[in-house]
PDB file of N, CA and C in Angstrom:
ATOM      1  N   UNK A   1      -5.504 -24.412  22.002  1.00  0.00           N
ATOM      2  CA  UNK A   1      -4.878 -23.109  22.073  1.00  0.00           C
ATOM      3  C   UNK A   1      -3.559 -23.147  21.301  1.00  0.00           C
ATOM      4  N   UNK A   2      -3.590 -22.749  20.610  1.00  0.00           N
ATOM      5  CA  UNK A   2      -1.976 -21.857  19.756  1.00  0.00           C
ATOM      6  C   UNK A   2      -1.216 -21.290  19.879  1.00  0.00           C
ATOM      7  N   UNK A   3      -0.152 -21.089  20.005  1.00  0.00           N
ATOM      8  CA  UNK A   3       0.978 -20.210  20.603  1.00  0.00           C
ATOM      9  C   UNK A   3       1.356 -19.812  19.122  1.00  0.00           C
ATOM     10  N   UNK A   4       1.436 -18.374  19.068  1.00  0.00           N
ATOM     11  CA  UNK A   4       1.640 -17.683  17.197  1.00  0.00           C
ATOM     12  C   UNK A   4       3.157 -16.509  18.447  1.00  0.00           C
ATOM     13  N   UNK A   5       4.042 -17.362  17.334  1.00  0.00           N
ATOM     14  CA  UNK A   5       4.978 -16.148  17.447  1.00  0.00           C
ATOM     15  C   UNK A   5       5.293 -15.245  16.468  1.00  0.00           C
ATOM     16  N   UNK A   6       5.117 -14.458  16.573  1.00  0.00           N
ATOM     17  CA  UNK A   6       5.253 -13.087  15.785  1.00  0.00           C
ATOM     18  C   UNK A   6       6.862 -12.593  15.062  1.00  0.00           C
ATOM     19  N   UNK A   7       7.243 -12.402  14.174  1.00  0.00           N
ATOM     20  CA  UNK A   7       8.479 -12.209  13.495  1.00  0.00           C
ATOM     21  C   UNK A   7       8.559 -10.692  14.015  1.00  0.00           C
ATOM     22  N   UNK A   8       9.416 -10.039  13.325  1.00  0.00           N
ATOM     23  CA  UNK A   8      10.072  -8.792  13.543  1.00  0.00           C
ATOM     24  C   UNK A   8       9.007  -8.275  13.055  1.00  0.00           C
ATOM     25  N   UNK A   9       9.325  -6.513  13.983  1.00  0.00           N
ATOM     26  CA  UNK A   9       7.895  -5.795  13.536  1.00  0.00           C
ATOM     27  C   UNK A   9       7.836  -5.144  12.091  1.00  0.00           C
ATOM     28  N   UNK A  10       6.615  -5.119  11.753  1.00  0.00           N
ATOM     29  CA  UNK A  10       6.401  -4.349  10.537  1.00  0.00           C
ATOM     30  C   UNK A  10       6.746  -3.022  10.288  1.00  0.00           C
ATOM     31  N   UNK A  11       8.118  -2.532   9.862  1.00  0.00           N
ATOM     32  CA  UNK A  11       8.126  -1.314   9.196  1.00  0.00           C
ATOM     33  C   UNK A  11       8.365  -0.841   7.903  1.00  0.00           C
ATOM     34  N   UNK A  12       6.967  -0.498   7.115  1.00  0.00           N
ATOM     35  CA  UNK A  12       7.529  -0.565   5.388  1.00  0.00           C
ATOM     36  C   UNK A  12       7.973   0.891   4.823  1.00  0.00           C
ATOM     37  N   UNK A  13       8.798   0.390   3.916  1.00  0.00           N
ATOM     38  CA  UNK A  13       9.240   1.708   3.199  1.00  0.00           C
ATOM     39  C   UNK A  13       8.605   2.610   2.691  1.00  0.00           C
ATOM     40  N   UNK A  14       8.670   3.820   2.843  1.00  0.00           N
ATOM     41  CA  UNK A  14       7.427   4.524   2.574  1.00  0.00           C
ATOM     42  C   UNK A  14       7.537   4.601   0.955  1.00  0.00           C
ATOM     43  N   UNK A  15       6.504   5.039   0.459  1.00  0.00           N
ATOM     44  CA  UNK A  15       6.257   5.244  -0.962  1.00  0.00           C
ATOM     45  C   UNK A  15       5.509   6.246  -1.047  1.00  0.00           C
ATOM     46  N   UNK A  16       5.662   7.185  -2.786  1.00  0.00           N
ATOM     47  CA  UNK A  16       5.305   8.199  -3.038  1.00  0.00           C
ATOM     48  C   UNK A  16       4.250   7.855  -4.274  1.00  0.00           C
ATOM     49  N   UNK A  17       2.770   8.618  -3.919  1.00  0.00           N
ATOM     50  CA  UNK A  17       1.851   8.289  -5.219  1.00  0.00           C
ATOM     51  C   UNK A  17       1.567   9.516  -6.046  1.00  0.00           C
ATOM     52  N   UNK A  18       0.920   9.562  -7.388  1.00  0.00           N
ATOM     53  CA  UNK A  18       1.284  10.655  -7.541  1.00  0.00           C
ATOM     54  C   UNK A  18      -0.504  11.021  -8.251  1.00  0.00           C
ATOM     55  N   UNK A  19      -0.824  11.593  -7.664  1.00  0.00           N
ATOM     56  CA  UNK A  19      -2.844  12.060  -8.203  1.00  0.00           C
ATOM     57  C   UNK A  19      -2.796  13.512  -8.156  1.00  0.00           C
ATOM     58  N   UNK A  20      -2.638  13.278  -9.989  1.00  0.00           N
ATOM     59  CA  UNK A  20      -2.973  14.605 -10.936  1.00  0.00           C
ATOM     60  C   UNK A  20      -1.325  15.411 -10.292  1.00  0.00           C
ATOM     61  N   UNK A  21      -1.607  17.152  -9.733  1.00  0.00           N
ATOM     62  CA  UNK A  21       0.204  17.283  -9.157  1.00  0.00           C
ATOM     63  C   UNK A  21       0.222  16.567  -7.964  1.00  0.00           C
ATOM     64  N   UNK A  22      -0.666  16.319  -7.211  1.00  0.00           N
ATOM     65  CA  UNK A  22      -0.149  15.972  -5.572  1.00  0.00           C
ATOM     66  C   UNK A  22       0.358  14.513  -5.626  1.00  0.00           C
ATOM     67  N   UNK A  23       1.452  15.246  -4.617  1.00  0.00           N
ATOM     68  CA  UNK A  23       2.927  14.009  -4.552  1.00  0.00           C
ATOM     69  C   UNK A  23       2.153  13.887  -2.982  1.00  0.00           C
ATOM     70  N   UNK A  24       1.644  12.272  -2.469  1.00  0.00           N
ATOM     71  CA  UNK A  24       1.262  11.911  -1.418  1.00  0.00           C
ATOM     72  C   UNK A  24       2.461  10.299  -0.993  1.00  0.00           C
ATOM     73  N   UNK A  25       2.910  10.975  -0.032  1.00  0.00           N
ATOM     74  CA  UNK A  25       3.883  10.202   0.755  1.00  0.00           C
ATOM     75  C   UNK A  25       2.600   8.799   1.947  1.00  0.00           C
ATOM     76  N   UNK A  26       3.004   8.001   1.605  1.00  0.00           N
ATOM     77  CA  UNK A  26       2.537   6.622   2.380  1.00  0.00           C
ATOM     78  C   UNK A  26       3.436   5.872   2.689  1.00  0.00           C
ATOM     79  N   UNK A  27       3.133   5.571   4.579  1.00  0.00           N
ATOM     80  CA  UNK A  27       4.192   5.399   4.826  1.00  0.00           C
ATOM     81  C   UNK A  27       3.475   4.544   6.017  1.00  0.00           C
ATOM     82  N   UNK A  28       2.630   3.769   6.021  1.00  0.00           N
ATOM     83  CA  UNK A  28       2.132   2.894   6.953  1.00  0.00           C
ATOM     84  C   UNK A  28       0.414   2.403   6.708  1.00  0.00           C
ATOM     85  N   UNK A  29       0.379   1.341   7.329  1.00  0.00           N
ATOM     86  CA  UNK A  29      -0.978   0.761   6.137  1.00  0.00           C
ATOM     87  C   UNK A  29      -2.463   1.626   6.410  1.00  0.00           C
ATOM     88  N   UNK A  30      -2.299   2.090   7.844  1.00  0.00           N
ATOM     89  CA  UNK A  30      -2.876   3.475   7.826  1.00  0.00           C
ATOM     90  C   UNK A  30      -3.370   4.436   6.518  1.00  0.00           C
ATOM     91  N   UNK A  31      -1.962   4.506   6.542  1.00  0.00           N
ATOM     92  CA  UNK A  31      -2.349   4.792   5.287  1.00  0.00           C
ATOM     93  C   UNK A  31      -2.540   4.714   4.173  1.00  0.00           C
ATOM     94  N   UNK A  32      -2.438   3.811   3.571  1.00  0.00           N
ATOM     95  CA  UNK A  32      -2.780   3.248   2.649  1.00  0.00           C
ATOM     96  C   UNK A  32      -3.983   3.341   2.158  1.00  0.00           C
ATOM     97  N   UNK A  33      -4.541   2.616   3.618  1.00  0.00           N
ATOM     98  CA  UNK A  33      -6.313   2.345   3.860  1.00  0.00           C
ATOM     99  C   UNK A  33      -7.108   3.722   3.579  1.00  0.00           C
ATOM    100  N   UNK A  34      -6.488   4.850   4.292  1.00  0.00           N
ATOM    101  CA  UNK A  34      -6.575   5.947   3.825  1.00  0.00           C
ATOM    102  C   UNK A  34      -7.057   6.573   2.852  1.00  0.00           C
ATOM    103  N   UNK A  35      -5.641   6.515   1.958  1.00  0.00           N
ATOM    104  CA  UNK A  35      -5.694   6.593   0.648  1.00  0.00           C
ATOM    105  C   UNK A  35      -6.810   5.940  -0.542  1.00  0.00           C
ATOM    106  N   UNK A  36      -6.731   4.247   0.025  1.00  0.00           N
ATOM    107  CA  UNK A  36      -7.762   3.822  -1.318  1.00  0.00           C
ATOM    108  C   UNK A  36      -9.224   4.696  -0.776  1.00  0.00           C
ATOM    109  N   UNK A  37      -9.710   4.475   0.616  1.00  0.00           N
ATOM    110  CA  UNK A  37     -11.034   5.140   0.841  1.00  0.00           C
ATOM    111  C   UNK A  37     -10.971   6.419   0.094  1.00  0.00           C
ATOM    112  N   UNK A  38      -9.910   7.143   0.110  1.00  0.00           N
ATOM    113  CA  UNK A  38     -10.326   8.315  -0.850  1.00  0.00           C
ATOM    114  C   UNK A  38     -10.612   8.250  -1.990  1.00  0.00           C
ATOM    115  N   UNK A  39     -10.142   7.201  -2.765  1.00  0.00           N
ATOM    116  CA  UNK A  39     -10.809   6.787  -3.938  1.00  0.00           C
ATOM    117  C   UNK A  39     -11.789   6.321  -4.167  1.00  0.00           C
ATOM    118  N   UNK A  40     -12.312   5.806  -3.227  1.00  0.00           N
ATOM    119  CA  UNK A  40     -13.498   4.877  -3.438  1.00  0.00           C
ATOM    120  C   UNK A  40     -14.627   5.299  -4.578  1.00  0.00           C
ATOM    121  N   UNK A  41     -14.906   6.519  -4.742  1.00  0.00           N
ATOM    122  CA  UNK A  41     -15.680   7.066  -5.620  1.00  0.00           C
ATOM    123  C   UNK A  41     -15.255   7.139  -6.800  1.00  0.00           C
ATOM    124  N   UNK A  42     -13.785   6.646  -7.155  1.00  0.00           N
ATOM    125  CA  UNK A  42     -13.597   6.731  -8.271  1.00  0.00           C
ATOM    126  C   UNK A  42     -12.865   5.631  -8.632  1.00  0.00           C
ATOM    127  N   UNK A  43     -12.461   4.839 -10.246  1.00  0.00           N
ATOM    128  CA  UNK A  43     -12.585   4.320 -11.142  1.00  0.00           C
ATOM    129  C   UNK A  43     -11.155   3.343 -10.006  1.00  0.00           C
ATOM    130  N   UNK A  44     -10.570   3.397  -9.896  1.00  0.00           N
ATOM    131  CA  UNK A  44      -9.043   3.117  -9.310  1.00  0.00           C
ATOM    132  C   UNK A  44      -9.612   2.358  -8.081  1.00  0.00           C
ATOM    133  N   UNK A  45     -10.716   3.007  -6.867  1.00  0.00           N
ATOM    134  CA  UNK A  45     -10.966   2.586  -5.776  1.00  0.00           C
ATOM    135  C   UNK A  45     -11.553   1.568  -6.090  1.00  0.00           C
ATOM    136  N   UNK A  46     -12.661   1.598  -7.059  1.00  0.00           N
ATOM    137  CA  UNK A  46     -13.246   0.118  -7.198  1.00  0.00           C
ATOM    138  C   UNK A  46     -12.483  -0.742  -7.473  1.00  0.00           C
ATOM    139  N   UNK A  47     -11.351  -0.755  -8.592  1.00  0.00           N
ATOM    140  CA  UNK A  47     -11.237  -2.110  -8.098  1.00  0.00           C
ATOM    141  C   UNK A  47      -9.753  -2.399  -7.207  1.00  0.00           C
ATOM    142  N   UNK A  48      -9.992  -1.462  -6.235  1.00  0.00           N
ATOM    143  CA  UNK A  48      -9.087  -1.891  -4.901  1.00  0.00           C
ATOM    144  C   UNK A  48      -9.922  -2.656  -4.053  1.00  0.00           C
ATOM    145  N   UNK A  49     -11.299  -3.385  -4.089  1.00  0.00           N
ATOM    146  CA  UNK A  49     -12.196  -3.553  -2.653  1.00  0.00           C
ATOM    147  C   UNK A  49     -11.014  -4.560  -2.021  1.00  0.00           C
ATOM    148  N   UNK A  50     -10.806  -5.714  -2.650  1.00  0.00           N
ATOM    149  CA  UNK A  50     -10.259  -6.641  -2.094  1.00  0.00           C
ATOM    150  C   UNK A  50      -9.192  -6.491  -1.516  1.00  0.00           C
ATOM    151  N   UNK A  51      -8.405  -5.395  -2.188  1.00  0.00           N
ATOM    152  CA  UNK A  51      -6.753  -4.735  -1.610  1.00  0.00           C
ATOM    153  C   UNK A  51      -7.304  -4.476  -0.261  1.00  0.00           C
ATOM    154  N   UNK A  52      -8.243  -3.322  -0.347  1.00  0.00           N
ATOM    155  CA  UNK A  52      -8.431  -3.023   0.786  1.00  0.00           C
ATOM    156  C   UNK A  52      -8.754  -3.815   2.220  1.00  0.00           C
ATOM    157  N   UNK A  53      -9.676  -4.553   2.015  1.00  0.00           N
ATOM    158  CA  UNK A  53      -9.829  -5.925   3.037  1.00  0.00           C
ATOM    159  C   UNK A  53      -8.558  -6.542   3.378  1.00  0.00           C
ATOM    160  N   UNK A  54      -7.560  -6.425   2.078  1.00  0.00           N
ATOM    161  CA  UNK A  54      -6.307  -7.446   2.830  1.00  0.00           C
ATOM    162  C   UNK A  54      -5.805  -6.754   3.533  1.00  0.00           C
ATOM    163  N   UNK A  55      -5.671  -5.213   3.526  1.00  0.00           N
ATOM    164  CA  UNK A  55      -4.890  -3.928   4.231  1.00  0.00           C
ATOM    165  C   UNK A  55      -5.496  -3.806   5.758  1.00  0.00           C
ATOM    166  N   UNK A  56      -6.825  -3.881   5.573  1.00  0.00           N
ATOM    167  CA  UNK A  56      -7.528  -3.752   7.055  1.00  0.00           C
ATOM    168  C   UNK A  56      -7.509  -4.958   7.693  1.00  0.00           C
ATOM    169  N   UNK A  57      -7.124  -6.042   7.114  1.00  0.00           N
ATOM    170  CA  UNK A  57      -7.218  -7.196   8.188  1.00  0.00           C
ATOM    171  C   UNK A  57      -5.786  -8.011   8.592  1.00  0.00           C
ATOM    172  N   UNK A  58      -5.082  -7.211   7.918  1.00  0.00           N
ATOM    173  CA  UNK A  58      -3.524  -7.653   8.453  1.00  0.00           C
ATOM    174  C   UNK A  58      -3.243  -7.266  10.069  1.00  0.00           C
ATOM    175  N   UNK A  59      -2.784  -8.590  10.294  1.00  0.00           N
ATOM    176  CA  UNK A  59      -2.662  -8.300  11.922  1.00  0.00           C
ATOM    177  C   UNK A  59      -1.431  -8.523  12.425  1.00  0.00           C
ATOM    178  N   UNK A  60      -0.744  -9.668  11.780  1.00  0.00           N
ATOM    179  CA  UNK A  60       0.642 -10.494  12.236  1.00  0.00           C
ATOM    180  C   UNK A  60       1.389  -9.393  11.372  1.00  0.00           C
ATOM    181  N   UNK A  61       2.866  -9.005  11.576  1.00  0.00           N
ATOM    182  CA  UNK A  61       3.663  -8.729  10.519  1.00  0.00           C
ATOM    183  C   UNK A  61       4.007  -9.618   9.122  1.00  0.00           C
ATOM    184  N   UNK A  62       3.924 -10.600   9.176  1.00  0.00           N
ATOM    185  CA  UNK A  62       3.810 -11.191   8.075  1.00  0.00           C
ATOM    186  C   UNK A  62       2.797 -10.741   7.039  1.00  0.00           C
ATOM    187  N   UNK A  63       1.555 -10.647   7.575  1.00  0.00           N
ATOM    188  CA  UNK A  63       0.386 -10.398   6.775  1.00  0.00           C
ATOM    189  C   UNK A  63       0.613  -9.145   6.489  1.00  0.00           C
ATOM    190  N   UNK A  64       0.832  -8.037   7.229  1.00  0.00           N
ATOM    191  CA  UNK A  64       1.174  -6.694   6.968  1.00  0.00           C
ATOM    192  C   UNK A  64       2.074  -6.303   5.915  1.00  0.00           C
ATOM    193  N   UNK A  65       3.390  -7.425   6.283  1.00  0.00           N
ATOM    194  CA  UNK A  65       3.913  -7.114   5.423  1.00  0.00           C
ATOM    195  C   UNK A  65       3.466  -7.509   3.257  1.00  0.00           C
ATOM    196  N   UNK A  66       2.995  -8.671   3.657  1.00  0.00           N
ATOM    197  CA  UNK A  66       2.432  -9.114   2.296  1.00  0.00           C
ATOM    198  C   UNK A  66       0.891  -7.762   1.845  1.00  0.00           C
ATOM    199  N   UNK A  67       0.292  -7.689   2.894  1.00  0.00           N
ATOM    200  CA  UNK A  67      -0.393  -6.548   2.613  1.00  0.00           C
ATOM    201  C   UNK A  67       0.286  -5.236   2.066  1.00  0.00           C
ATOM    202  N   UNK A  68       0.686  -4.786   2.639  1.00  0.00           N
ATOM    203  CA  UNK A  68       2.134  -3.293   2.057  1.00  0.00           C
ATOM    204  C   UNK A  68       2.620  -3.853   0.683  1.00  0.00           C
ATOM    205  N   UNK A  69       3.409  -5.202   0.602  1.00  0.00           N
ATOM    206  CA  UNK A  69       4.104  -5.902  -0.786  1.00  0.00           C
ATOM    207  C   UNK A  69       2.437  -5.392  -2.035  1.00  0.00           C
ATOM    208  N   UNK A  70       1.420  -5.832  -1.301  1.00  0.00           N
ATOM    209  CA  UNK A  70       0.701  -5.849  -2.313  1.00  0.00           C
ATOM    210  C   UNK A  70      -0.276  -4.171  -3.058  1.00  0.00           C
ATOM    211  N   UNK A  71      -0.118  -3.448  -1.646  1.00  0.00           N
ATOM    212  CA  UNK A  71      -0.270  -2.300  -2.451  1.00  0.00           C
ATOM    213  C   UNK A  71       0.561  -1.482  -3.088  1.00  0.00           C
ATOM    214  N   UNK A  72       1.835  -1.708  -2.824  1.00  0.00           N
ATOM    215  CA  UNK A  72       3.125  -1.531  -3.902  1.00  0.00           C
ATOM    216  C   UNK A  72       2.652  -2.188  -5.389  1.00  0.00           C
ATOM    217  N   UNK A  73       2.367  -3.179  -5.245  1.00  0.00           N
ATOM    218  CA  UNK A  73       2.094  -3.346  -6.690  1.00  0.00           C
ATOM    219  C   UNK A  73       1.534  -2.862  -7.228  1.00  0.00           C
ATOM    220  N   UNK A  74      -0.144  -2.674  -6.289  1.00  0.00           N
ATOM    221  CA  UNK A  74      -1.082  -2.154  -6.957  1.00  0.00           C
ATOM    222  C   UNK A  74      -1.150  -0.993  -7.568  1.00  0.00           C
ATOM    223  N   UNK A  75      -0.120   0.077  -6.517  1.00  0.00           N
ATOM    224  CA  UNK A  75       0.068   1.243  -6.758  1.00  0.00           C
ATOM    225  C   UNK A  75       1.084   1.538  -8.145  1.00  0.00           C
ATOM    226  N   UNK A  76       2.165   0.271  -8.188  1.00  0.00           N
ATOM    227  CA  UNK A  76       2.299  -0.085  -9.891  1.00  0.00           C
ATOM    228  C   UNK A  76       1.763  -0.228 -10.730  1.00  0.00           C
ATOM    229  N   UNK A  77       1.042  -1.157 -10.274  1.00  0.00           N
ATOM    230  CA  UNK A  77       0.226  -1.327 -12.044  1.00  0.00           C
ATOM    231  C   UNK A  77      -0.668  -0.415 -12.185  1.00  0.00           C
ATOM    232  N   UNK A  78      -1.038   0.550 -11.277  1.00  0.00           N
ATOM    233  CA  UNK A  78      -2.028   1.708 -11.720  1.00  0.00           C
ATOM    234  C   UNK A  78      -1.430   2.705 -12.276  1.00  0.00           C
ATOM    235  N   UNK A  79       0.241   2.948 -12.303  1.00  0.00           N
ATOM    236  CA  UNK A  79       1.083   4.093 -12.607  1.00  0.00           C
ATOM    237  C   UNK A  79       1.064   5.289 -11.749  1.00  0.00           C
ATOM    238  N   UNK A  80       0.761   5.084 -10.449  1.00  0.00           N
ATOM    239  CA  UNK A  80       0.950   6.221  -9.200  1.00  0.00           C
ATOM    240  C   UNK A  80       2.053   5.986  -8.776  1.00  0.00           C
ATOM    241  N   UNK A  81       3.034   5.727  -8.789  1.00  0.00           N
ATOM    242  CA  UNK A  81       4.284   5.412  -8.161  1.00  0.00           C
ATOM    243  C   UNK A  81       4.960   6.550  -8.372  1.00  0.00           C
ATOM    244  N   UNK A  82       5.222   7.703  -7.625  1.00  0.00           N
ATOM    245  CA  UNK A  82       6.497   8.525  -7.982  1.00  0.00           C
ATOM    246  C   UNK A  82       7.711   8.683  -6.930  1.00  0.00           C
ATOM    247  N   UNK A  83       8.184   7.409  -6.785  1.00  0.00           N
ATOM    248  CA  UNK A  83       9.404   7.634  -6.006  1.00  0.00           C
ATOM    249  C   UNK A  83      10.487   8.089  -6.308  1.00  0.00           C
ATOM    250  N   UNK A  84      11.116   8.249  -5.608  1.00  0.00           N
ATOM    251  CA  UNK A  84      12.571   9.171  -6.209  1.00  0.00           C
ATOM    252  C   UNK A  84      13.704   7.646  -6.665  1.00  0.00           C
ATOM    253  N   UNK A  85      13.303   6.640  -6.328  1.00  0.00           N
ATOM    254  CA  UNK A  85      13.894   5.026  -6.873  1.00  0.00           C
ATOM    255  C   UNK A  85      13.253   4.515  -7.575  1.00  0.00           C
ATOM    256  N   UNK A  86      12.055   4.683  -7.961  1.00  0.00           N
ATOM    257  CA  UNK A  86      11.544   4.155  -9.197  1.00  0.00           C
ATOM    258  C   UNK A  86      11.958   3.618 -10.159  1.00  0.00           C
ATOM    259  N   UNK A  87      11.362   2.650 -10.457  1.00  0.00           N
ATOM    260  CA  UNK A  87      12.333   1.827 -11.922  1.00  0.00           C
ATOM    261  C   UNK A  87      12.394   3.079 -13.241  1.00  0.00           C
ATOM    262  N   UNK A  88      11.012   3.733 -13.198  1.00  0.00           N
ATOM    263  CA  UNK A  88      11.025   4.280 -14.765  1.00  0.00           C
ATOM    264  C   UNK A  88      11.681   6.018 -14.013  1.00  0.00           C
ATOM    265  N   UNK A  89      12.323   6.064 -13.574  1.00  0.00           N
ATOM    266  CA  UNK A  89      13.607   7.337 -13.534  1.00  0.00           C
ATOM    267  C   UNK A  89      14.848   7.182 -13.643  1.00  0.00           C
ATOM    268  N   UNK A  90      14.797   5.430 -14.165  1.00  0.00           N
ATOM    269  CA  UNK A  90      16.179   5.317 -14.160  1.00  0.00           C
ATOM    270  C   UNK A  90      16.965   5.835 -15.598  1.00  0.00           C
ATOM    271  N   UNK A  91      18.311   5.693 -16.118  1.00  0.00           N
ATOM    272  CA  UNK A  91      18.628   5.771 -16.842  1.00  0.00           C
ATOM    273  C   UNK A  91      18.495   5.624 -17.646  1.00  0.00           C
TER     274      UNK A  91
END
């Protein structure tokens, strides 16, 4: 038997994506999970499968949190990112 202590709880910063005009606020892995299922039918969702598995199976905050770290990226390198801090609004 294992004793798992748990770090501080998971709360991530929300982020803004941006599909076609709609500005969609995500703000918990909820949603996230959400979100890629809505894609699934299209070009972007496929190749989230694996994102997605890491999103639904995060359990510890640690994992959650590396899960969230990683759809931030993803949601980078696809160019949906429209936050109001965004790197490309800067100066």
């Amino acid at each position: 038997m294992t004793n798992i202590v748990e770090g501080p709880a998971f709360r991530p910063e929300p982020l803004h994506v941006l599909i076609g005009k709609e500005d969609i606020a995500i703000d918990s892995l909820d949603g996230a999970i959400g979100f890629i299922r809505s894609l699934r039918n299209d070009r972007l969702g496929r190749f989230a499968e694996m994102l997605l598995t890491q999103l639904e199976s995060a359990r510890l905050p640690q994992q959650k949190s590396d899960a969230w770290v990683a759809f931030a990226t993803w949601t980078e390198a696809c160019h949906l990112r429209n936050d109001a801090h965004h790197w490309s609004r800067a100066a």
